[in-house]
C-alpha atoms as a PDB file:
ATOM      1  CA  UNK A   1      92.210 108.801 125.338  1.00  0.00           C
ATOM      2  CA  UNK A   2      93.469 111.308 127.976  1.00  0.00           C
ATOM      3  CA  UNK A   3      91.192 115.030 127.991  1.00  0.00           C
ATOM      4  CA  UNK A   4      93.794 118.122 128.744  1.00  0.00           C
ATOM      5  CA  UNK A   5      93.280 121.550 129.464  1.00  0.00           C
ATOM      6  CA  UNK A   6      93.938 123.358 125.926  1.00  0.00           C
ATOM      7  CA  UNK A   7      95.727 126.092 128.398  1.00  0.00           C
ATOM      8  CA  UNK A   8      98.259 123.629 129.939  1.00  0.00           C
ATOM      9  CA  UNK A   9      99.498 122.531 126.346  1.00  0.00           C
ATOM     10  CA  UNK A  10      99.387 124.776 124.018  1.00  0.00           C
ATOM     11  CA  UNK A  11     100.927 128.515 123.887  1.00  0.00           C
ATOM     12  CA  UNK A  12      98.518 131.801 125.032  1.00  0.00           C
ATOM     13  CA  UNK A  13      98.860 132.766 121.205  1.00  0.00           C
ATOM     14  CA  UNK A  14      97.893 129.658 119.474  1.00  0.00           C
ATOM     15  CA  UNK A  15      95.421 129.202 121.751  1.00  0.00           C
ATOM     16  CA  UNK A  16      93.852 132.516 121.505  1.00  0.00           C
ATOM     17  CA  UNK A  17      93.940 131.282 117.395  1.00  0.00           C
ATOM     18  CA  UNK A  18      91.695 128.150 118.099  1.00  0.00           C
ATOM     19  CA  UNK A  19      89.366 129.766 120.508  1.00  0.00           C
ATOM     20  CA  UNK A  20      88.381 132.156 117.889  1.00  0.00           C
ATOM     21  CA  UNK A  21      87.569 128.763 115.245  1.00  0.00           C
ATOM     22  CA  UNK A  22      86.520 126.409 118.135  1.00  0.00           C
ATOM     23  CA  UNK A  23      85.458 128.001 121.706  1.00  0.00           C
ATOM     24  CA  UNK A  24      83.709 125.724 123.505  1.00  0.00           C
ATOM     25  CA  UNK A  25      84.144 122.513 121.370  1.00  0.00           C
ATOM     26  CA  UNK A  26      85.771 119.387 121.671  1.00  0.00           C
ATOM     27  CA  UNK A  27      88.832 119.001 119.385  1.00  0.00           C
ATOM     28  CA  UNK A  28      90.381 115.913 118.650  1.00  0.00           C
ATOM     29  CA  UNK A  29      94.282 116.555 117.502  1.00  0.00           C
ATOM     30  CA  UNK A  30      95.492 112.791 115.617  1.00  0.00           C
ATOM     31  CA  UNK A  31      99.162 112.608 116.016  1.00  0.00           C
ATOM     32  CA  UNK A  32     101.619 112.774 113.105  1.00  0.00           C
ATOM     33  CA  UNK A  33     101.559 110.282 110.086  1.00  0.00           C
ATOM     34  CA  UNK A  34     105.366 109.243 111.003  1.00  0.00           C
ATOM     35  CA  UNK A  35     104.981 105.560 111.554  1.00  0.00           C
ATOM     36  CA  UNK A  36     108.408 103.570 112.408  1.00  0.00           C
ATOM     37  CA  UNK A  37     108.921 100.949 110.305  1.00  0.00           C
ATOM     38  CA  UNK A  38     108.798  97.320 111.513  1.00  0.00           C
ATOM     39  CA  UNK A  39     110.892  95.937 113.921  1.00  0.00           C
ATOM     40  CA  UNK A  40     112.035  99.526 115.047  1.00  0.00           C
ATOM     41  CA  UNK A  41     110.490  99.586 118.584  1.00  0.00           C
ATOM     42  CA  UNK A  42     111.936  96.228 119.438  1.00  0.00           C
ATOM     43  CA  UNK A  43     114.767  95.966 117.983  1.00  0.00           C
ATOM     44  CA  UNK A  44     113.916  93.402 116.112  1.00  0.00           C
ATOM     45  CA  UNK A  45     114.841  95.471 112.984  1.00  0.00           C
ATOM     46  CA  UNK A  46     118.850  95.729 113.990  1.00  0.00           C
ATOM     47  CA  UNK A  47     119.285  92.118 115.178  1.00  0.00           C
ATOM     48  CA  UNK A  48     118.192  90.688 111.917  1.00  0.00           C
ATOM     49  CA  UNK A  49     120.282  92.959 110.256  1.00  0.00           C
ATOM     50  CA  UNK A  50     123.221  92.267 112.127  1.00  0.00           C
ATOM     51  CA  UNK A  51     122.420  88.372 111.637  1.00  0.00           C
ATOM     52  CA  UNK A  52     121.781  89.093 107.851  1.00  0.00           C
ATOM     53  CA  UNK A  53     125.314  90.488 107.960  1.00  0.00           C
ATOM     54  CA  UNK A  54     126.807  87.857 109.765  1.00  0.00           C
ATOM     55  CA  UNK A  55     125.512  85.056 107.324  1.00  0.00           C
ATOM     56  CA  UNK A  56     126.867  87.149 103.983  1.00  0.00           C
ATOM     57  CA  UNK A  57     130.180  87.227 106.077  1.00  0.00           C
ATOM     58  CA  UNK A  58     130.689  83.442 106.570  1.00  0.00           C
ATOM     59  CA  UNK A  59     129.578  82.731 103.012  1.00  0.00           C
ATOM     60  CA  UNK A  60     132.361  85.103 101.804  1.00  0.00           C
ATOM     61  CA  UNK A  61     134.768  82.863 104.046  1.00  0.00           C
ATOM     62  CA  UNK A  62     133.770  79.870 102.406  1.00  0.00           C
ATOM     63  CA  UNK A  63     130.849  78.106 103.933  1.00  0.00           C
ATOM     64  CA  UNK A  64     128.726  76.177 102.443  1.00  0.00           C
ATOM     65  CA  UNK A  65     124.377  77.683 101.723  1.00  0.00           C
ATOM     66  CA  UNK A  66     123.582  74.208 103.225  1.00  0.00           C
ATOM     67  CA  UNK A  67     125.912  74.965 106.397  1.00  0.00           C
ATOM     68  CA  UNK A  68     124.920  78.344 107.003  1.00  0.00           C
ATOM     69  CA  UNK A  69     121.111  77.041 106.980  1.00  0.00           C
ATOM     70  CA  UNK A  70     121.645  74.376 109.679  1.00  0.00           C
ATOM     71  CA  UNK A  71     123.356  76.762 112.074  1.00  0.00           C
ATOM     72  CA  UNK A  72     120.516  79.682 110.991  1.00  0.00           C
ATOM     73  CA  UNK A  73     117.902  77.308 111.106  1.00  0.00           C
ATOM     74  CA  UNK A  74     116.425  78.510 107.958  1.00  0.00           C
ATOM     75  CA  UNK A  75     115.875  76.904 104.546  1.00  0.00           C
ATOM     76  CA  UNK A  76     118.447  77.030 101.923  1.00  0.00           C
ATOM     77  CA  UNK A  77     116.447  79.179  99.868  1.00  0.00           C
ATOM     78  CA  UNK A  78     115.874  81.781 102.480  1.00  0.00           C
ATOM     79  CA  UNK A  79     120.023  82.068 102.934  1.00  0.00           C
ATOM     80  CA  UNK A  80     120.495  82.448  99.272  1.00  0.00           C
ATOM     81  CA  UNK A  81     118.183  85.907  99.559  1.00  0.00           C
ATOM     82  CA  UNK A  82     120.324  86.592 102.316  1.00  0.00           C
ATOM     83  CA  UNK A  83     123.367  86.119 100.615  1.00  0.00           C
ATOM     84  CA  UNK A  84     122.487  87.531  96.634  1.00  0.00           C
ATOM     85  CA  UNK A  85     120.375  90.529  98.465  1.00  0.00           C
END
């Protein structure tokens, strides 16, 4: 964890505020409880939609569950949550 000058981040006001709780002390600020959900940082999130997509697309146009799972690579009953999601 990185130390910074209280003056060099936060406004004269505020920091007048937090001088008057905490002079002197060491303050530890945790960041916001906003987490991303999975897959958002690496994109891992969009390509599996986009594949998810894909798959429901080619079963409308006919292909076969036990098709689509050879070309996927993924079991039968994995497409079929795909598909009835």
């Amino acid at each position: 964890m990185k130390y910074r000058k209280a003056s060099d981040v936060l406004p004269e006001k505020l920091l007048r505020k937090v001088q008057k709780y905490a002079a002197g002390e060491t303050l530890y600020i945790p960041k916001d409880n906003v987490r991303k959900k999975w897959g958002e940082n690496t994109g891992a999130r969009e390509y599996f939609q986009e594949r998810n997509e894909e798959i429901r697309q080619k079963y409308l146009q006919k292909r076969s569950i036990e098709h689509l799972a050879d070309e996927y690579c993924l079991s039968v009953e994995t497409i079929r949550k795909i598909i009835f999601k």
